[in-house]
C-alpha atoms as a PDB file:
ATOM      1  CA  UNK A   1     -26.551 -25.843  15.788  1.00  0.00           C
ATOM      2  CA  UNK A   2     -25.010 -23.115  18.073  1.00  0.00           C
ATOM      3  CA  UNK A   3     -27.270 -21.098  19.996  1.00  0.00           C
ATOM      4  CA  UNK A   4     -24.629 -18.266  20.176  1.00  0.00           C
ATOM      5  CA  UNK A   5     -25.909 -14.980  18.162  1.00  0.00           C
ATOM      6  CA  UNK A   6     -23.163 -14.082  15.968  1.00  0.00           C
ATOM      7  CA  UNK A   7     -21.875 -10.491  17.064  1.00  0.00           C
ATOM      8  CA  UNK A   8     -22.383  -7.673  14.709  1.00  0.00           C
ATOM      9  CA  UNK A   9     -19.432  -5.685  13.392  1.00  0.00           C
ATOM     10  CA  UNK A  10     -19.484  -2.046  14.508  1.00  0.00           C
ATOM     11  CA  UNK A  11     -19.389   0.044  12.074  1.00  0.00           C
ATOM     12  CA  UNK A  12     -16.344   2.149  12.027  1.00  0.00           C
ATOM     13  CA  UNK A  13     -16.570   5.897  11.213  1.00  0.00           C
ATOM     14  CA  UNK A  14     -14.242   8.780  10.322  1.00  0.00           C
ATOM     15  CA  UNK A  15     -15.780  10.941  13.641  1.00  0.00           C
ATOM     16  CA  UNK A  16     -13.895  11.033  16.858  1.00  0.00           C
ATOM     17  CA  UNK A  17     -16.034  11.408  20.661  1.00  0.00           C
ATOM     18  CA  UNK A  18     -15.351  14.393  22.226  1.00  0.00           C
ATOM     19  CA  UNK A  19     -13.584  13.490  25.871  1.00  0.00           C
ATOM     20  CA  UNK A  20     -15.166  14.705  29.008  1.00  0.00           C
ATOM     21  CA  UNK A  21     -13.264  18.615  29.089  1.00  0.00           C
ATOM     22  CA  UNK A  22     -14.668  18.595  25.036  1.00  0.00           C
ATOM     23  CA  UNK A  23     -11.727  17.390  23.095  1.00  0.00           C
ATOM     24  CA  UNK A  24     -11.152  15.211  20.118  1.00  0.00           C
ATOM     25  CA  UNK A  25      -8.416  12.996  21.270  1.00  0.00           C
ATOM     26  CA  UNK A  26      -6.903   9.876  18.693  1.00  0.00           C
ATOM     27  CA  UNK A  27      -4.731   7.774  20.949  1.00  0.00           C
ATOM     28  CA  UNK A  28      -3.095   6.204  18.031  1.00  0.00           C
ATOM     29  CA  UNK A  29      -1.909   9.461  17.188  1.00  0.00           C
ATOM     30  CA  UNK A  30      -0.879  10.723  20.287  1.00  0.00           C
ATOM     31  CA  UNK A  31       1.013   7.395  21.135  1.00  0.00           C
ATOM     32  CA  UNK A  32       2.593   7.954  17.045  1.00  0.00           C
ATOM     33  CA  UNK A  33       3.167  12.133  18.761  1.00  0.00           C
ATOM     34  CA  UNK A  34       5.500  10.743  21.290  1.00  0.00           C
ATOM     35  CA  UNK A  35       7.745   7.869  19.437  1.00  0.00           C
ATOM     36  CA  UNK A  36       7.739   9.656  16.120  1.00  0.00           C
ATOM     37  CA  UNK A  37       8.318  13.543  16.388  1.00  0.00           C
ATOM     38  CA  UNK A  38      11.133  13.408  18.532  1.00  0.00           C
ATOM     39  CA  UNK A  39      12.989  11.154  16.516  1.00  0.00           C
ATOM     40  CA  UNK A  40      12.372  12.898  13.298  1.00  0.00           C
ATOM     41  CA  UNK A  41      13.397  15.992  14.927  1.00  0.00           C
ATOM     42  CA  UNK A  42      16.695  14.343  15.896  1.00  0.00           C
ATOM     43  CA  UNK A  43      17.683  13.870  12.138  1.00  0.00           C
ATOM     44  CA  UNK A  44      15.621  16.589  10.510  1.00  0.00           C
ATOM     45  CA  UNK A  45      15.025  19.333  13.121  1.00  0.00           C
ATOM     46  CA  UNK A  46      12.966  22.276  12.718  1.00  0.00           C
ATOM     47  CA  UNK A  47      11.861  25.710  13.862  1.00  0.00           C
ATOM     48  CA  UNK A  48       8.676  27.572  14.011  1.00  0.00           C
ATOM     49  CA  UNK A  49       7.557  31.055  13.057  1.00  0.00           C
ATOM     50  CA  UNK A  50       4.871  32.042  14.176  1.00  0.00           C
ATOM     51  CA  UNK A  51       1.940  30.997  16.535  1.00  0.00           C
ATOM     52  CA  UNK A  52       2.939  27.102  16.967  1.00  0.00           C
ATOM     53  CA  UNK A  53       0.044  26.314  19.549  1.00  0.00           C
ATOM     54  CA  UNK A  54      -3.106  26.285  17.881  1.00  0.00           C
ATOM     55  CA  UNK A  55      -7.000  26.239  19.475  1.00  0.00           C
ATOM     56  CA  UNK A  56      -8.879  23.202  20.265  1.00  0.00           C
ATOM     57  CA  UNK A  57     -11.646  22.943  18.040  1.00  0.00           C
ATOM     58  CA  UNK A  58     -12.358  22.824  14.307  1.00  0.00           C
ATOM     59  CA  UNK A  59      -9.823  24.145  11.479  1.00  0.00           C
ATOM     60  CA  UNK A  60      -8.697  22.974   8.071  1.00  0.00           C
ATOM     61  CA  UNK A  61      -4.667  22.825   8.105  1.00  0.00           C
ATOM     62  CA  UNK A  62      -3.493  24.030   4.328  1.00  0.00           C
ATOM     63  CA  UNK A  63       0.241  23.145   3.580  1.00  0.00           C
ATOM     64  CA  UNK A  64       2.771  22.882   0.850  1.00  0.00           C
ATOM     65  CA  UNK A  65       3.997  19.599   0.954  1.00  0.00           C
ATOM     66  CA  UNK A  66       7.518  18.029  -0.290  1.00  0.00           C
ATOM     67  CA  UNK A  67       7.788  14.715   2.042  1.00  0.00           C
ATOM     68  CA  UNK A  68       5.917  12.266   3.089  1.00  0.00           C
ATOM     69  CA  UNK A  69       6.175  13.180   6.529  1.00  0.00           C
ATOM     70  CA  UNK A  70       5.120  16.771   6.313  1.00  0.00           C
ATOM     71  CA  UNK A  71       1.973  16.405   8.525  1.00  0.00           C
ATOM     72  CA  UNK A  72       4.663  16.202  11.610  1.00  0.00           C
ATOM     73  CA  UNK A  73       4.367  20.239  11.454  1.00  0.00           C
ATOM     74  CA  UNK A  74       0.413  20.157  11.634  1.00  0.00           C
ATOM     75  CA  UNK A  75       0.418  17.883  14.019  1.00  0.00           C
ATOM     76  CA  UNK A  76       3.246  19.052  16.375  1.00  0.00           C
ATOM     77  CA  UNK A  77       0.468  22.239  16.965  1.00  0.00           C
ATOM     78  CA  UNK A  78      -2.026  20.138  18.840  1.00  0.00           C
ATOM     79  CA  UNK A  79      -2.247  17.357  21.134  1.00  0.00           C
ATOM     80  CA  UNK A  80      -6.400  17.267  19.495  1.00  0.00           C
ATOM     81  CA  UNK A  81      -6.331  14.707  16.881  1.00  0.00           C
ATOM     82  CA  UNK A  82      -6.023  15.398  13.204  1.00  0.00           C
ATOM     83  CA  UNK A  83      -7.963  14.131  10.250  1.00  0.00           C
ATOM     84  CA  UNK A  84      -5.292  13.911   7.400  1.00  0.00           C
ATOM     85  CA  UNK A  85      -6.248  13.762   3.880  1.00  0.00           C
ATOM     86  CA  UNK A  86      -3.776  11.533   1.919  1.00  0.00           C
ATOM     87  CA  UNK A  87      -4.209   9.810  -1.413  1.00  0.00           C
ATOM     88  CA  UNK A  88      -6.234   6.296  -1.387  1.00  0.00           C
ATOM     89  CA  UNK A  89      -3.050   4.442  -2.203  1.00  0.00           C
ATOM     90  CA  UNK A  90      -1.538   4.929   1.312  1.00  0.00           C
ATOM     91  CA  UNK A  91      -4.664   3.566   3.166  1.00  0.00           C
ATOM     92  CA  UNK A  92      -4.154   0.443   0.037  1.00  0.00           C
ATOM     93  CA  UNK A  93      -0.690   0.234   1.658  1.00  0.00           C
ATOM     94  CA  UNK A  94       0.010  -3.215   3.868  1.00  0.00           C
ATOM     95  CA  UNK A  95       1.872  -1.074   7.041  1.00  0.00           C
ATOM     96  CA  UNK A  96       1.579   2.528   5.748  1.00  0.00           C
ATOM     97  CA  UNK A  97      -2.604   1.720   5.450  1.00  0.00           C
ATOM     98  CA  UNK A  98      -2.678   0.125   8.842  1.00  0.00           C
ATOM     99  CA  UNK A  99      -1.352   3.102  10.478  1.00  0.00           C
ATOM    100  CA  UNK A 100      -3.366   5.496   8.341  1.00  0.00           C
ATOM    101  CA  UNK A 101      -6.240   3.534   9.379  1.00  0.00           C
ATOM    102  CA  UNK A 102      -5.752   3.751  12.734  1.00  0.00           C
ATOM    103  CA  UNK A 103      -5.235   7.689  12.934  1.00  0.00           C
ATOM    104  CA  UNK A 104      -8.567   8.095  10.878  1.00  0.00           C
ATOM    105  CA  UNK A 105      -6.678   9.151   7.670  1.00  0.00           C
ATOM    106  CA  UNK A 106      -9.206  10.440   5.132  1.00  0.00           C
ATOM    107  CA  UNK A 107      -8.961   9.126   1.700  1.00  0.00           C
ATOM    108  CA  UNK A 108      -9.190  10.904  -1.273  1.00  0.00           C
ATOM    109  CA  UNK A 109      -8.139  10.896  -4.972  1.00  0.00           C
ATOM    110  CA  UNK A 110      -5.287  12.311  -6.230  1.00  0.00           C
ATOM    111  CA  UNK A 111      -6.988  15.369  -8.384  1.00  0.00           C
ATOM    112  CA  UNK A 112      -8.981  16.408  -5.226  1.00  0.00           C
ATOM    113  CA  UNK A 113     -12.449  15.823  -6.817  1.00  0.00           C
ATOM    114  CA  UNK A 114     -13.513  13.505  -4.754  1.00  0.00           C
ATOM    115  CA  UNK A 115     -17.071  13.176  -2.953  1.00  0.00           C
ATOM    116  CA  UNK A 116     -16.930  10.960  -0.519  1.00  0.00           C
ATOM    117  CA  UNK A 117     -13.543  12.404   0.822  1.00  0.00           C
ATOM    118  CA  UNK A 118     -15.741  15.737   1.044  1.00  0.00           C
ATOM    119  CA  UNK A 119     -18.690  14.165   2.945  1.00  0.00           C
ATOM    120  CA  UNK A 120     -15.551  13.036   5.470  1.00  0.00           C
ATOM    121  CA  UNK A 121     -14.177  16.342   6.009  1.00  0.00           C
ATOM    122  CA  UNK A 122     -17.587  18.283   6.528  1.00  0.00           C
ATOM    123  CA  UNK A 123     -18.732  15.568   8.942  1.00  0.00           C
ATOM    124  CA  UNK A 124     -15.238  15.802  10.790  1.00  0.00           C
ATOM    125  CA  UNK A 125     -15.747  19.820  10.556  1.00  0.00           C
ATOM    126  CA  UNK A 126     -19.229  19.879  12.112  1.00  0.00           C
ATOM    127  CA  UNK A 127     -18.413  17.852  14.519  1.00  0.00           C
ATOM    128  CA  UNK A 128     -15.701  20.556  15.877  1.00  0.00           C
ATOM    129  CA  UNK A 129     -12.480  18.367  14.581  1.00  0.00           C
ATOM    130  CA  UNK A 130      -9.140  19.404  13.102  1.00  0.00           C
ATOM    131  CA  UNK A 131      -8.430  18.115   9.271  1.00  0.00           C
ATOM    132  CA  UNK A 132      -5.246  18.527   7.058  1.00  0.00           C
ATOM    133  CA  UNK A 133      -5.129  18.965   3.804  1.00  0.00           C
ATOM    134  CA  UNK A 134      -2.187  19.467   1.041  1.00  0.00           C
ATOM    135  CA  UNK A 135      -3.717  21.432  -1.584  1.00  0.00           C
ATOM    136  CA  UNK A 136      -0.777  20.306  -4.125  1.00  0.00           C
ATOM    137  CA  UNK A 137      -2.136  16.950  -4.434  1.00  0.00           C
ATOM    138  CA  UNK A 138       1.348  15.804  -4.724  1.00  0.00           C
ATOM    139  CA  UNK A 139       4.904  16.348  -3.558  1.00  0.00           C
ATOM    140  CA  UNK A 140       6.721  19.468  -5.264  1.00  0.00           C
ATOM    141  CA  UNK A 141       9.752  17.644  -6.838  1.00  0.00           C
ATOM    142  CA  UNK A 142       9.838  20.469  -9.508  1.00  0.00           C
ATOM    143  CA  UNK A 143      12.099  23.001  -7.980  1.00  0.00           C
ATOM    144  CA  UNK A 144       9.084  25.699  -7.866  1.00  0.00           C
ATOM    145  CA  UNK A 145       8.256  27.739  -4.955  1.00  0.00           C
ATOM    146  CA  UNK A 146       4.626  26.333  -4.642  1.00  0.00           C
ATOM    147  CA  UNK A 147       2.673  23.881  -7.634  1.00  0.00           C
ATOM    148  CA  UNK A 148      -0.634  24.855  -8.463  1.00  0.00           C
ATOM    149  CA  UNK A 149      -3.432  23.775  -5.997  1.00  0.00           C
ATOM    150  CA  UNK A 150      -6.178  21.625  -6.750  1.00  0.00           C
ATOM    151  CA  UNK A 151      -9.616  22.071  -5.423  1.00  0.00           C
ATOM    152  CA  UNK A 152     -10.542  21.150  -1.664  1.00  0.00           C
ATOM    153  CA  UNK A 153      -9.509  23.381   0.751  1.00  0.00           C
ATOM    154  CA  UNK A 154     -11.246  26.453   0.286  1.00  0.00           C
ATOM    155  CA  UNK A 155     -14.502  24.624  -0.895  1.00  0.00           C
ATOM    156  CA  UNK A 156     -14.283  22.739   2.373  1.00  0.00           C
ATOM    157  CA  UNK A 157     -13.779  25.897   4.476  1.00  0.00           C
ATOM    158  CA  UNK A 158     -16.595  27.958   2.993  1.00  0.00           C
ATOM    159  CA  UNK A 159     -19.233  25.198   3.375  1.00  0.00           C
ATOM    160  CA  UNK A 160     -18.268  24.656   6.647  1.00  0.00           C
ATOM    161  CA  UNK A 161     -17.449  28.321   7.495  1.00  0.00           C
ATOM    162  CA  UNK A 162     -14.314  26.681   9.111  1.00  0.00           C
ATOM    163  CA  UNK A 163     -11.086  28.909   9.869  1.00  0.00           C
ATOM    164  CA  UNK A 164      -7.673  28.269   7.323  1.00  0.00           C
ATOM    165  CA  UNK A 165      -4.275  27.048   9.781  1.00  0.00           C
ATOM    166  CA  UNK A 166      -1.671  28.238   6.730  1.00  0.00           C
ATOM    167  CA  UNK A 167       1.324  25.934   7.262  1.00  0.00           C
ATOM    168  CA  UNK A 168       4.390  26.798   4.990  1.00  0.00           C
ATOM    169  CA  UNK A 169       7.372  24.827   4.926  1.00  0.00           C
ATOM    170  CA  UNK A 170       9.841  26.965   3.650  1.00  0.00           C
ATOM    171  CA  UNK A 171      12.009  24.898   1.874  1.00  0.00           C
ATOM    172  CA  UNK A 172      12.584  21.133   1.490  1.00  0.00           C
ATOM    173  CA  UNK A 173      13.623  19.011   4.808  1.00  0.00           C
ATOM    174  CA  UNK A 174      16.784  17.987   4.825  1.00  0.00           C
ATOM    175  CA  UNK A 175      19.136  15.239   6.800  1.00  0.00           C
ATOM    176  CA  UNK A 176      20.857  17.826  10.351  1.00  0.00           C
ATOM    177  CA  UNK A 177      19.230  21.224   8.675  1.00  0.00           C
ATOM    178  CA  UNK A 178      16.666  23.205  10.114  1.00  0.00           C
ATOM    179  CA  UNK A 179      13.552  23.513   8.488  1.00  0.00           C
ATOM    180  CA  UNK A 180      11.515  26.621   8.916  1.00  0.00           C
ATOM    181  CA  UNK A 181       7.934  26.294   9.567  1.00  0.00           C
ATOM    182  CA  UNK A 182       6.185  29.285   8.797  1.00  0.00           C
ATOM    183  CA  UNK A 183       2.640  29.578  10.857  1.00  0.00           C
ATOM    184  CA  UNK A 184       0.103  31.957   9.157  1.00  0.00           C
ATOM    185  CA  UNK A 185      -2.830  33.461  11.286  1.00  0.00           C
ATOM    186  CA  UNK A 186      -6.401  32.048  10.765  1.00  0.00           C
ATOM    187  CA  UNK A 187      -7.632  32.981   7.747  1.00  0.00           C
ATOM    188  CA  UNK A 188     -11.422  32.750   7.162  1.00  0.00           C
ATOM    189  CA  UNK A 189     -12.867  33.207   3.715  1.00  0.00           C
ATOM    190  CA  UNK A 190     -15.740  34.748   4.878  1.00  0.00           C
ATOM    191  CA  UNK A 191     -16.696  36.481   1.698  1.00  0.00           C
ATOM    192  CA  UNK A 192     -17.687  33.105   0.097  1.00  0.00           C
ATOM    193  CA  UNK A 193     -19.930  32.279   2.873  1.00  0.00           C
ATOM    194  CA  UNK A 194     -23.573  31.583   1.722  1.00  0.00           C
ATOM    195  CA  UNK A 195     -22.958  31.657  -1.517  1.00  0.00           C
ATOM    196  CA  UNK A 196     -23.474  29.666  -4.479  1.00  0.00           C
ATOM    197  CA  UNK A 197     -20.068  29.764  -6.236  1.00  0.00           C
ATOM    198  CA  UNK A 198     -19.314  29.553  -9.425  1.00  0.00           C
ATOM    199  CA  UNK A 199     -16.044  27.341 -10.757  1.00  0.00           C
ATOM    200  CA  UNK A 200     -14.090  30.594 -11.156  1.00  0.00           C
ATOM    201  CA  UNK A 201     -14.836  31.987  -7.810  1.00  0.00           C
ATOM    202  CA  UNK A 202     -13.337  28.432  -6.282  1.00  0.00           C
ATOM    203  CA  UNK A 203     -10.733  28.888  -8.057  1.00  0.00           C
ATOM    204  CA  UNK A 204     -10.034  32.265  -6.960  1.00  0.00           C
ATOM    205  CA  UNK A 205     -10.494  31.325  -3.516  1.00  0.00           C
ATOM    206  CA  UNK A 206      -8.233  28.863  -4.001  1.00  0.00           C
ATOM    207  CA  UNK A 207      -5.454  31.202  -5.511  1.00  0.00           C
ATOM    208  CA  UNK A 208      -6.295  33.431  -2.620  1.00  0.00           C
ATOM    209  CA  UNK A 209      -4.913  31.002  -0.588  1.00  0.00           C
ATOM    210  CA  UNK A 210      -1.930  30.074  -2.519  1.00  0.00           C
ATOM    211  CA  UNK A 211      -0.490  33.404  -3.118  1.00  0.00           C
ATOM    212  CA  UNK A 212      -0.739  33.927   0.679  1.00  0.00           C
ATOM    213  CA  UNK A 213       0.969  31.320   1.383  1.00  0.00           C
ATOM    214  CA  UNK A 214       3.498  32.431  -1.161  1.00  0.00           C
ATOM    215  CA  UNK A 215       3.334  36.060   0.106  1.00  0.00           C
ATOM    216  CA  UNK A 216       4.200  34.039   3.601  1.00  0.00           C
ATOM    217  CA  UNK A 217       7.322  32.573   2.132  1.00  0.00           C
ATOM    218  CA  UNK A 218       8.014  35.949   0.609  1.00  0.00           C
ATOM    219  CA  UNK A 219       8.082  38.071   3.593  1.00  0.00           C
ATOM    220  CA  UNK A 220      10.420  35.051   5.662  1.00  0.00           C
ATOM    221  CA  UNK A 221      12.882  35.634   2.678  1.00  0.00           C
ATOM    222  CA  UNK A 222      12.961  39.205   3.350  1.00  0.00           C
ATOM    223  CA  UNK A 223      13.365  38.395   7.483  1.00  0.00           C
ATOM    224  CA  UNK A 224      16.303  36.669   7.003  1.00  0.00           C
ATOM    225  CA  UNK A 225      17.830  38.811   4.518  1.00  0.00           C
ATOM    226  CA  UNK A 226      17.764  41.519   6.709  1.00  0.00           C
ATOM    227  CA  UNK A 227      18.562  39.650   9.801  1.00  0.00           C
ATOM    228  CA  UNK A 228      21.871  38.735   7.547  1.00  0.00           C
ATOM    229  CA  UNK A 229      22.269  41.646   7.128  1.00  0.00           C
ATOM    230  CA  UNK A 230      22.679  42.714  10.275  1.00  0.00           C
ATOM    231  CA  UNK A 231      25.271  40.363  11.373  1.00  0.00           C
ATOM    232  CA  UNK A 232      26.994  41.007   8.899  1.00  0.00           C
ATOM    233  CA  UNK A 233      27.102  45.165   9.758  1.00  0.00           C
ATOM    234  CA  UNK A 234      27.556  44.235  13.937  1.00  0.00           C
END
């Protein structure tokens, strides 16, 4: 019989180390950063409005979401790595799970009343980490401004007393057409902190955030009617 101990696996967890100047780095991700973005920008470019550069440390990204690759604009704001919440059928995926794997991809189900996928964020949040969430819960493919947002990300940023990063892609990405990224200020809902909330008050807070991000969209539409306008009076 072999003398040789087997090795025990290492348990792998959602949590990233902080480097040595206090940052929460995912290799994967960077190494994804520098093949992938400029690439996709090549064949569907975009522009921001709006802070791009956001601060190290913890926040919970909130976008509308039409593509799969819509986390490029959350993660284009940060070289600090990003928890992503996605659906538990891409980390089932053979490739697309590998990858999501390897970036620390929370998983969560599909109505956004999920648990476990909780317990990840708040432990990712505490631990001064970036997550991104798409409050949809699907992609809009029904010509609407915005669907209806399921529960998550305003429970998740009142527990943890974590700022909102409003991302708002203005309309649908398309093949040589720039997309406009609209980049909301942080938004804290700070008048749901230590509370015990009722169902209606999450929902409130989570039309809050909807109908700013719809206000967001709003005032753009205005901006470049006017700017339009302009041109077309010079």
């Amino acid at each position: 019989m072999s003398e040789k101990k087997e090795k025990k696996k290492k348990k792998s967890t959602i949590t990233v180390k902080a480097n040595k100047k206090g940052r929460h780095i995912i290799k994967f991700l960077n190494f994804l950063r520098v093949i992938f973005i400029p690439f996709y920008y090549l064949v569907k470019p975009f522009r921001y409005y709006g802070n791009r550069k956001v601060k190290d440390g913890a926040c919970i990204y909130v976008l509308n979401h039409y593509t799969i690759f819509d986390v490029v604009y959350a993660v284009s704001t940060t070289w600090e790595g990003i928890h992503i919440i996605a659906k538990k059928e891409v980390l089932e995926a053979p490739v697309l799970g590998a990858i999501a794997r390897g970036v620390k991809v929370i998983s969560a189900n599909r109505d956004g009343n999920d648990v476990r996928a909780l317990l990840d964020a708040f432990k990712c949040l505490k631990n001064d980490e970036k997550i991104a969430i798409f409050p949809e819960g699907t992609r809009n493919k029904e010509g609407v401004d915005m669907l209806p947002f399921k529960h998550g990300a305003a429970v998740m940023a009142i527990r943890s007393k974590t700022p909102i990063i409003p991302i708002v892609i203005y309309k649908k990405p398309r093949l040589f057409r720039c997309t406009h990224i609209l980049i909301g200020d942080p938004v804290e809902l700070s008048d749901y902190y230590d509370r015990k909330l009722t169902d209606e008050e999450v929902s409130q807070a989570d039309e809050y955030l909807r109908d700013m991000m719809l206000n967001m969209k709003a005032e753009h539409t205005a901006y470049l009617a006017s700017k339009k306008k302009k041109g077309n009076n010079s």
